[in-house]
N, C-alpha and C. Protein backbone atom coordinates (compact mmCIF):
# COMPACT_ATOMS: atom_id res chain seq x y z
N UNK A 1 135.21 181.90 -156.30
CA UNK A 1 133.92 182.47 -155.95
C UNK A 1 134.13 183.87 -155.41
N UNK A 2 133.23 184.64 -155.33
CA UNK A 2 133.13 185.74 -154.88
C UNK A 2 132.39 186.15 -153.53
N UNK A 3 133.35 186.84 -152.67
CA UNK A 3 132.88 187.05 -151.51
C UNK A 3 131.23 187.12 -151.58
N UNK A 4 131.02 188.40 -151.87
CA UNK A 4 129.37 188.65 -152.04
C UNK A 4 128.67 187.77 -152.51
N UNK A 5 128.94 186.97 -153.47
CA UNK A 5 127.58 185.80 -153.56
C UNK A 5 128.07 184.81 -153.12
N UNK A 6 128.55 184.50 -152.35
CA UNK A 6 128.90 183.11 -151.51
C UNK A 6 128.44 183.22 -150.32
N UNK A 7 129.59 184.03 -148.91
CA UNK A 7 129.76 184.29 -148.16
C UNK A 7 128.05 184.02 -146.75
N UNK A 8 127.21 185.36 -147.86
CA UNK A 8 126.18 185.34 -147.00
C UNK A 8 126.28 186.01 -145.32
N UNK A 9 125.85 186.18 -144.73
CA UNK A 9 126.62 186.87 -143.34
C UNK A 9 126.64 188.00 -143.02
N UNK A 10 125.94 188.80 -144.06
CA UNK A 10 126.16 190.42 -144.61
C UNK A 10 125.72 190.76 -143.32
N UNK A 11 125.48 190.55 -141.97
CA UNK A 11 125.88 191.43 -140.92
C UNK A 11 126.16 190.71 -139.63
N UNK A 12 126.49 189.79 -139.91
CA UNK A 12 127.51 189.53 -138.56
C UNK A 12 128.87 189.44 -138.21
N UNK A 13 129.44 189.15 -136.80
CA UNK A 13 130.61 189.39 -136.83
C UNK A 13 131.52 190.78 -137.15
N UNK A 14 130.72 191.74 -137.54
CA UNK A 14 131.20 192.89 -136.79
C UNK A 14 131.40 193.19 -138.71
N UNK A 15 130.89 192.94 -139.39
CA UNK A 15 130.93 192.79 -140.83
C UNK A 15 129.82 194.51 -141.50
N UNK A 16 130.79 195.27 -142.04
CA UNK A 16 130.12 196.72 -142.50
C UNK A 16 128.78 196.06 -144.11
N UNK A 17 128.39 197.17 -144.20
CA UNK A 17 127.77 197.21 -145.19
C UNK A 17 128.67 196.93 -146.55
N UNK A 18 128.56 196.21 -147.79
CA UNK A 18 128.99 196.58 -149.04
C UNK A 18 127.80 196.99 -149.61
N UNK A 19 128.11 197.20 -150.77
CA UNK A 19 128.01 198.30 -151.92
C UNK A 19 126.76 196.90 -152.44
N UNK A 20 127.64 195.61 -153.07
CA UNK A 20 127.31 194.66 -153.17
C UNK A 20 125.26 194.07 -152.57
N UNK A 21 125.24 194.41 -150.63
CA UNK A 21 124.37 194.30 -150.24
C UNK A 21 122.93 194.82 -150.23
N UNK A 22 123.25 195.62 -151.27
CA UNK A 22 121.82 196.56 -151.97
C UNK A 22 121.72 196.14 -153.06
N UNK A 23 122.26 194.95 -154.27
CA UNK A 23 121.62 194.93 -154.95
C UNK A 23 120.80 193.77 -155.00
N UNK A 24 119.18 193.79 -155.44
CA UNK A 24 118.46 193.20 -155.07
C UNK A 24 118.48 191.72 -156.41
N UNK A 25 117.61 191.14 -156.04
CA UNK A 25 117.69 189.61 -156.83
C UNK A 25 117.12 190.04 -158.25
N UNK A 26 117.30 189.70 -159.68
CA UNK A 26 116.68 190.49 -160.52
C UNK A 26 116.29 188.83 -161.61
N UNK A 27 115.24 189.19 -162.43
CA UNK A 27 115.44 188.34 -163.56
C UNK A 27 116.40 187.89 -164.74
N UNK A 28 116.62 187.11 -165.20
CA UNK A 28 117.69 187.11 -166.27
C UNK A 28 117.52 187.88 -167.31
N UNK A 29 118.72 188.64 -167.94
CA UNK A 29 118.80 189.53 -168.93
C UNK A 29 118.02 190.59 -168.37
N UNK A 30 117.41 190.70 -166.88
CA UNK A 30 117.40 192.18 -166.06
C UNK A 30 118.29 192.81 -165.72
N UNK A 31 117.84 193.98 -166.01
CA UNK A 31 119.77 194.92 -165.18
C UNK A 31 119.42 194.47 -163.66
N UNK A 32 120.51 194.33 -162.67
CA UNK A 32 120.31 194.48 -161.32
C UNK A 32 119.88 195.90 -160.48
N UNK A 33 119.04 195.65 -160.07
CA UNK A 33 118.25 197.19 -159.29
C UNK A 33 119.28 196.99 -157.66
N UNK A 34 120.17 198.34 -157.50
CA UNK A 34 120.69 198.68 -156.55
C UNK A 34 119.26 199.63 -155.50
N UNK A 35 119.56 199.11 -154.22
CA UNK A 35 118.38 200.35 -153.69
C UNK A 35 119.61 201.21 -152.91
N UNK A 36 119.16 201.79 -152.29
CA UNK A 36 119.60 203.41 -151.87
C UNK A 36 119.49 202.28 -149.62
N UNK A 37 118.41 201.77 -149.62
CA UNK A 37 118.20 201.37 -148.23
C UNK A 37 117.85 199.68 -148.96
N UNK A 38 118.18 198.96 -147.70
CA UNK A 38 117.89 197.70 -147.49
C UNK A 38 116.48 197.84 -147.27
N UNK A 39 115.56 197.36 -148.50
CA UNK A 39 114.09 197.24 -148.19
C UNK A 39 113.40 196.34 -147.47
N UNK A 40 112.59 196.06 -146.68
CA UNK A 40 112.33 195.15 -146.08
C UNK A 40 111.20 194.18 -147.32
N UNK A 41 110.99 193.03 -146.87
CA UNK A 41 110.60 192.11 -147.92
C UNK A 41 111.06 191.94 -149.28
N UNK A 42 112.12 192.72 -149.43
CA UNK A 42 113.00 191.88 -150.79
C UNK A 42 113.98 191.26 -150.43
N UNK A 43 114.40 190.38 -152.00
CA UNK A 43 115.33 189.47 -151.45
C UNK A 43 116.82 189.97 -152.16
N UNK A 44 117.82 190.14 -151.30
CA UNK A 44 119.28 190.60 -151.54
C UNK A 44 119.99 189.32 -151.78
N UNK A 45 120.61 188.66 -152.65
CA UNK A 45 121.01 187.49 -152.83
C UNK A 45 122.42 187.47 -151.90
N UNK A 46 123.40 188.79 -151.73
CA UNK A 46 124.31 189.22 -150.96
C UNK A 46 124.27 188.49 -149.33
N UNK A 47 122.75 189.03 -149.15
CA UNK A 47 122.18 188.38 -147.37
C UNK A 47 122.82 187.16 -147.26
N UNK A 48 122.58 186.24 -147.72
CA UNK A 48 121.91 184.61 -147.39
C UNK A 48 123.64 183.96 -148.68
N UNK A 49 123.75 184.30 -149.50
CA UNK A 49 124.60 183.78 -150.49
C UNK A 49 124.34 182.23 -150.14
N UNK A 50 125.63 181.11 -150.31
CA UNK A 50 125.13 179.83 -150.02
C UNK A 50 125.60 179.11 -148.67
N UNK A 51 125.65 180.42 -147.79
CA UNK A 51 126.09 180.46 -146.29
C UNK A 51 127.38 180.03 -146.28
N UNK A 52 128.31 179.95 -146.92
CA UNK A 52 130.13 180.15 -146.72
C UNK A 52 130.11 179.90 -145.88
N UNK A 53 129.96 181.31 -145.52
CA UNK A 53 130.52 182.09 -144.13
C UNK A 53 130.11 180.80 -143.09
N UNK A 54 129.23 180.41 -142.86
CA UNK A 54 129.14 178.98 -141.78
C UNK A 54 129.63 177.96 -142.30
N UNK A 55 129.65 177.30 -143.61
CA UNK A 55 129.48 176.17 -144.06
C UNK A 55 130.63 176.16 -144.98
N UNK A 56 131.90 176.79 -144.56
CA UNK A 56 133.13 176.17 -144.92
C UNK A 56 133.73 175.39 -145.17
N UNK A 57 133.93 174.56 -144.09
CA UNK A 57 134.40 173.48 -143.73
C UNK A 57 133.77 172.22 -144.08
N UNK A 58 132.38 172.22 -144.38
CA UNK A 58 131.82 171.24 -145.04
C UNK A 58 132.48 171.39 -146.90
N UNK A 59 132.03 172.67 -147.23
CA UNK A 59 132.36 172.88 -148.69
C UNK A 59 133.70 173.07 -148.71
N UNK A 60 134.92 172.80 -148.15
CA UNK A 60 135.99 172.55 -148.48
C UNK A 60 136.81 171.37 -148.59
N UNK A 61 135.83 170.59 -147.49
CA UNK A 61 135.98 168.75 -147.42
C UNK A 61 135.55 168.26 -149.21
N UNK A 62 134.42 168.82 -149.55
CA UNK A 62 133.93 168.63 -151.07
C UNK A 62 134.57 168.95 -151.85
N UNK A 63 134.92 170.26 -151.66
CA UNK A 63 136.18 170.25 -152.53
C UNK A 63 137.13 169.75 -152.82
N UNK A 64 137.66 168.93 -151.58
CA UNK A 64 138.61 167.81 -151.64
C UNK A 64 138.43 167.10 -152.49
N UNK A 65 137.15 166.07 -151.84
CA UNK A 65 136.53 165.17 -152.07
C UNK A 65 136.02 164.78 -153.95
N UNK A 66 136.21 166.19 -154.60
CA UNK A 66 136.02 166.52 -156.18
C UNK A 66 138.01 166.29 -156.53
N UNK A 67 138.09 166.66 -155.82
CA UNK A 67 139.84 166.72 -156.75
C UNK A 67 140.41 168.09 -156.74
N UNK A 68 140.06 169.37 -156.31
CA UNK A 68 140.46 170.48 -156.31
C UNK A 68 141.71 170.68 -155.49
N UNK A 69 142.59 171.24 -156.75
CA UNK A 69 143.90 171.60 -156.39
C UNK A 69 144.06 173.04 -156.21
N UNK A 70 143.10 173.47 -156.21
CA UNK A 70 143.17 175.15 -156.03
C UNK A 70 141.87 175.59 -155.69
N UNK A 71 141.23 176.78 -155.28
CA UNK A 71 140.02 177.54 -155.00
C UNK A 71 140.03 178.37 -154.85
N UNK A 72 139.55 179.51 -155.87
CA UNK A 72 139.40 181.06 -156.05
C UNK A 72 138.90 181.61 -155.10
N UNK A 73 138.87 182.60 -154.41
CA UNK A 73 138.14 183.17 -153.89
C UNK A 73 138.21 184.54 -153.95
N UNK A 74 137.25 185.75 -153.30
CA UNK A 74 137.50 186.60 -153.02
C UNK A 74 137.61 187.02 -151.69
N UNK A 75 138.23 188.51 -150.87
CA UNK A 75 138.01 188.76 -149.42
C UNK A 75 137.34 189.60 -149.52
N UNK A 76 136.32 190.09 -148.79
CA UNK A 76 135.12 190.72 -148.49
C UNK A 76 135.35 192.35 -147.93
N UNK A 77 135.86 193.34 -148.73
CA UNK A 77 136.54 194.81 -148.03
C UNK A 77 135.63 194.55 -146.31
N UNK A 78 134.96 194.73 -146.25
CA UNK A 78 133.80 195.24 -145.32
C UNK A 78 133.82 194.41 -144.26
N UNK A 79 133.93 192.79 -145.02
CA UNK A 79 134.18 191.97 -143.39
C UNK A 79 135.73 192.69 -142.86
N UNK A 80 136.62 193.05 -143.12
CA UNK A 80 137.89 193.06 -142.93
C UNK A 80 137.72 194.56 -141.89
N UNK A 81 136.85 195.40 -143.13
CA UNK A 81 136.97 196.50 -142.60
C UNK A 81 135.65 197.12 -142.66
N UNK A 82 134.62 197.15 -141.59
CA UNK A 82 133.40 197.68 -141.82
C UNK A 82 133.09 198.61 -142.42
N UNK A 83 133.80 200.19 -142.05
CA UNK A 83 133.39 201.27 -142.84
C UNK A 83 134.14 201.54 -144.05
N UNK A 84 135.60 200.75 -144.14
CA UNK A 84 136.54 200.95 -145.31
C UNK A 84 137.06 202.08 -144.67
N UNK A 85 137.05 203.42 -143.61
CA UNK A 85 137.90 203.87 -143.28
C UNK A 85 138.59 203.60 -141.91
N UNK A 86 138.37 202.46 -141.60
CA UNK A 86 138.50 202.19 -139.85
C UNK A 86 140.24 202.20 -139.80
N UNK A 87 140.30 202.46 -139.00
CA UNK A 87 141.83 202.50 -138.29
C UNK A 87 142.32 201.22 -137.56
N UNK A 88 141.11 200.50 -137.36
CA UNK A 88 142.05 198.85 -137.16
C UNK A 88 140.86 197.68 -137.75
N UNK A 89 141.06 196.83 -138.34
CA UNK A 89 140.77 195.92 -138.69
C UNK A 89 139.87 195.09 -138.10
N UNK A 90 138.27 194.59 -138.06
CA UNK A 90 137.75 194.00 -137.72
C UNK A 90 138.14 192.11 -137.37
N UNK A 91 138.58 192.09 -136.06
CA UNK A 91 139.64 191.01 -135.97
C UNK A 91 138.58 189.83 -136.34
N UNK A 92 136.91 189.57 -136.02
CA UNK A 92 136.44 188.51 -136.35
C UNK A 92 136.68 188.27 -138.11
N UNK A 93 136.68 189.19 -138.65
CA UNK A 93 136.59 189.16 -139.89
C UNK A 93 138.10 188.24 -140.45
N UNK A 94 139.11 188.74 -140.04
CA UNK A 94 140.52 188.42 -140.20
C UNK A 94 140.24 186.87 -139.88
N UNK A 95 139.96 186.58 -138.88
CA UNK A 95 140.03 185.01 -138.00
C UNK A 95 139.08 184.43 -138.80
N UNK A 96 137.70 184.60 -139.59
CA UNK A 96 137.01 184.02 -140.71
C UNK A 96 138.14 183.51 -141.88
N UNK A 97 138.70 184.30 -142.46
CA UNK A 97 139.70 184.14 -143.68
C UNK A 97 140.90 182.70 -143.05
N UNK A 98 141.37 183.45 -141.88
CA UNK A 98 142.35 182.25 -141.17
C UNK A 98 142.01 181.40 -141.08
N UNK A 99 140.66 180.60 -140.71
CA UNK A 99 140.27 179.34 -140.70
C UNK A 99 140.17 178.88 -141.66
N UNK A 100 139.43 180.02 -142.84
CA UNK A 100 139.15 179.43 -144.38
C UNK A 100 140.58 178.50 -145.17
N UNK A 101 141.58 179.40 -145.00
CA UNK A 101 143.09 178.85 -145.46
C UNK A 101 143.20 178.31 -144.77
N UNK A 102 143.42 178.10 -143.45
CA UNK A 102 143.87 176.73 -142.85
C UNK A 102 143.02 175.56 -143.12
N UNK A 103 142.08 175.64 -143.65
CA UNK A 103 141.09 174.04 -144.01
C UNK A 103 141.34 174.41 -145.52
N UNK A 104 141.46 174.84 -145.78
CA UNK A 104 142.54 174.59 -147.42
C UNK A 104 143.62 174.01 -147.02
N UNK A 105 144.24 174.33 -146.57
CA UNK A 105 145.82 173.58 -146.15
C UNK A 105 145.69 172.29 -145.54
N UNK A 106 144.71 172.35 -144.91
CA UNK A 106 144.59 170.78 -144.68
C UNK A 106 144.29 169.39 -145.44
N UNK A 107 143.69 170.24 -146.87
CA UNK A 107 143.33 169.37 -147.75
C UNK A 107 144.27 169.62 -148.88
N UNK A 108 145.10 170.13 -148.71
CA UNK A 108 145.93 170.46 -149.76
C UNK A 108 145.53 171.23 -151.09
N UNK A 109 144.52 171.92 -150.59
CA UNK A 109 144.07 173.62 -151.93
C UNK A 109 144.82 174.15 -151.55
N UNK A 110 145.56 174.70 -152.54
CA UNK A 110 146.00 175.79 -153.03
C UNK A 110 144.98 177.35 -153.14
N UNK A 111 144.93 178.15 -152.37
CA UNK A 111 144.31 179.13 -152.57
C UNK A 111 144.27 180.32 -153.51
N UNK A 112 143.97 180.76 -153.96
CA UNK A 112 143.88 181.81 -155.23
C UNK A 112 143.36 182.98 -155.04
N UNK A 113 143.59 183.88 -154.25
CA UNK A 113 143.02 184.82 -153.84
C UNK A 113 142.67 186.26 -153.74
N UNK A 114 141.64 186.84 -154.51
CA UNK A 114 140.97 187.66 -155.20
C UNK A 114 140.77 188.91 -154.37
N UNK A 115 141.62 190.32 -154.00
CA UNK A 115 141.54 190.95 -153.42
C UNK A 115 140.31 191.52 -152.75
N UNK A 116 139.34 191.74 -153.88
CA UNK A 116 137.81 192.38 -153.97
C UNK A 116 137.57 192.24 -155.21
N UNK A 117 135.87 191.89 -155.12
CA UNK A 117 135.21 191.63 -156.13
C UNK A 117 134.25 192.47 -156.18
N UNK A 118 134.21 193.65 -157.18
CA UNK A 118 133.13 193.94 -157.19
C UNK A 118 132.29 194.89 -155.74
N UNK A 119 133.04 195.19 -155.10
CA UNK A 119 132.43 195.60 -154.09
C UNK A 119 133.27 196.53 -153.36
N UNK A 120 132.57 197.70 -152.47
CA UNK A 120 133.51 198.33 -151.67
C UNK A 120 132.16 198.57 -150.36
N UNK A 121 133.00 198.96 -149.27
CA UNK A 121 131.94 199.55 -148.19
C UNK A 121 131.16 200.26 -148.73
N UNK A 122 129.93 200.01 -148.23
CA UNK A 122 128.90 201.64 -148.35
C UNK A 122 129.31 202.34 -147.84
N UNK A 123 129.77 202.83 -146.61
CA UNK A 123 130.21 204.05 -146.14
C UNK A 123 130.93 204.93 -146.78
N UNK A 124 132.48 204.27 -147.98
CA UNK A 124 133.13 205.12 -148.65
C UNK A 124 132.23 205.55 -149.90
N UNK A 125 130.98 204.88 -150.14
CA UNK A 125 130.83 206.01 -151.08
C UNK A 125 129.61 206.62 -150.99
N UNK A 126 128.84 206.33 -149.61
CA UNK A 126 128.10 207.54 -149.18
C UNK A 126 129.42 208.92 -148.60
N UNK A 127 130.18 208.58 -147.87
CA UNK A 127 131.14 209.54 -147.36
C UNK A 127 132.06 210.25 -148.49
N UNK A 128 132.65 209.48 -149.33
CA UNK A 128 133.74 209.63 -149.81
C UNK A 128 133.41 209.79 -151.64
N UNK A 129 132.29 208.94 -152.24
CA UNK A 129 132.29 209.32 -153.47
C UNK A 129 132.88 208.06 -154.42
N UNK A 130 133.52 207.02 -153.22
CA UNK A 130 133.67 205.89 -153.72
C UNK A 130 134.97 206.40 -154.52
N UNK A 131 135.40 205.47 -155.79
CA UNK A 131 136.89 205.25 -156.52
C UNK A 131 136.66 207.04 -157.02
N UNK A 132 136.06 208.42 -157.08
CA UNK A 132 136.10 209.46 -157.53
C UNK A 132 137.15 210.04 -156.60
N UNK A 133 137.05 209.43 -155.16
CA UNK A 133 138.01 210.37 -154.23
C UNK A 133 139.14 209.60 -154.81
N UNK A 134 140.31 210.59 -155.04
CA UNK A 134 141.83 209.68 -154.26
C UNK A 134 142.08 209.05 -152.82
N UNK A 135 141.19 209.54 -151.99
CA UNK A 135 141.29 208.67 -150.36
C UNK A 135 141.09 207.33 -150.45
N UNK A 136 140.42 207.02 -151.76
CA UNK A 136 139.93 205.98 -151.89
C UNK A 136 141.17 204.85 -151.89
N UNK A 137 142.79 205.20 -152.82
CA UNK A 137 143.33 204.49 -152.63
C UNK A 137 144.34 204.20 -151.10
N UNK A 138 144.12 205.10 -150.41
CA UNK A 138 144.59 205.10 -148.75
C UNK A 138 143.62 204.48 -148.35
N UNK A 139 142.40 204.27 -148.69
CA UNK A 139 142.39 203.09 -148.08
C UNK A 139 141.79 201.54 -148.63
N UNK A 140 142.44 201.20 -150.02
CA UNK A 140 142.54 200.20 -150.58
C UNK A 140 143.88 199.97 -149.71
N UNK A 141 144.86 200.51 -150.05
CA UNK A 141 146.46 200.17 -149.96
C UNK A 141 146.30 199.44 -148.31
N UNK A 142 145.03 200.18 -147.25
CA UNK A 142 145.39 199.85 -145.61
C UNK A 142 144.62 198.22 -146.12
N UNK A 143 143.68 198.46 -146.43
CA UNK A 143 143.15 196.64 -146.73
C UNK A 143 143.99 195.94 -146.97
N UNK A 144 144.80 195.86 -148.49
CA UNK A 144 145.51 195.35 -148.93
C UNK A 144 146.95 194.96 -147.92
N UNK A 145 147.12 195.88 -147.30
CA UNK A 145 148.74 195.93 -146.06
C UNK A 145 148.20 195.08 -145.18
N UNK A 146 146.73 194.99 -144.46
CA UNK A 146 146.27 193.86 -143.66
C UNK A 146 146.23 192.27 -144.28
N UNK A 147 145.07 192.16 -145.20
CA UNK A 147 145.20 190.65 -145.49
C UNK A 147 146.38 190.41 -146.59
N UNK A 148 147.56 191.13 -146.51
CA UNK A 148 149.09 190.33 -146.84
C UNK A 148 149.90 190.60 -145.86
C-alpha cells in the first residue's frame, strides 16, 4: 500500500504537508485535480485514507489472520520529514514506522518496503522546484540515511 492513500493523518504528529495532500477525490477515468491550497469543503482522499495511521494493529492482526507472508508498504517523506529540508527527523514520525514493523514481526510479515510513493513535501517544491533542483537529491539521500 501506499503511504498517501492508506495512512490518513495528513497532519498530525508533527507530519509536513505532501505533494500527495492536494490532490482532491476525482471521478473515474477523471484526471486528478491538484489544488494550489487545501480547500475547505472538498474531499482529499490523502486526509482520512483508511486511517492506518491509527488502525494498524488491528489491520495487521488481519493480515495475519488472511495468511500474509509479506506487506508492501510505503514511508511517507513528510511524516519522517515535514519540510523535506529539516535537519533532524521528525521523531513521532520514525516511532509510527517502529511500531508498524514491530507488529509485523510479531506476526511473522515480512515487510517490503517502498521508499516513497508518489509523493514529496510541499515545501520542496514550493521552495526548491521539486526533482528540477539537484538539492533535491541531498535531500532524498538524508531521508533515505534515516529510515535505513
Amino acid at each position: 500500500v501506499s503511504a498517501n492513500q492508506c495512512e490518513g493523518a495528513y497532519n498530525i504528529d508533527g507530519k509536513g504537508l505532501s505533494t500527495s495532500d492536494f490532490a482532491k477525490v476525482c471521478k473515474p477515468k477523471e484526471k486528478r485535480m491538484c489544488t494550489e491550497i487545501i480547500e475547505s469543503g472538498e474531499y482529499y482522499p490523502s486526509h482520512k485514507g483508511i486511517d492506518f495511521y491509527n488502525r494498524y494493529k488491528e489491520d495487521v492482526a488481519l493480515f495475519a489472520e488472511m495468511g500474509f507472508k509479506c506487506f508492501r508498504f510505503s514511508i511517507n517523506w513528510p511524516r519522517i520529514f515535514p519540510n523535506g529540508d529539516d535537519v533532524t527527523p521528525n521523531e513521532k514520525g520514525l516511532e509510527f514506522y517502529d511500531r508498524l514493523l514491530d507488529e509485523l514481526e510479531k506476526y511473522g510479515i515480512e515487510p517490503v518496503v517502498t521508499i516513497s510513493h508518489y509523493e514529496v513535501p510541499k515545501n520542496l517544491v514550493d521552495k526548491y522546484g521539486s526533482w528540477k533542483n539537484r538539492k533535491m537529491i541531498d535531500f532524498y539521500l538524508s531521508f533515505c540515511e534515516v529510515i535505513f
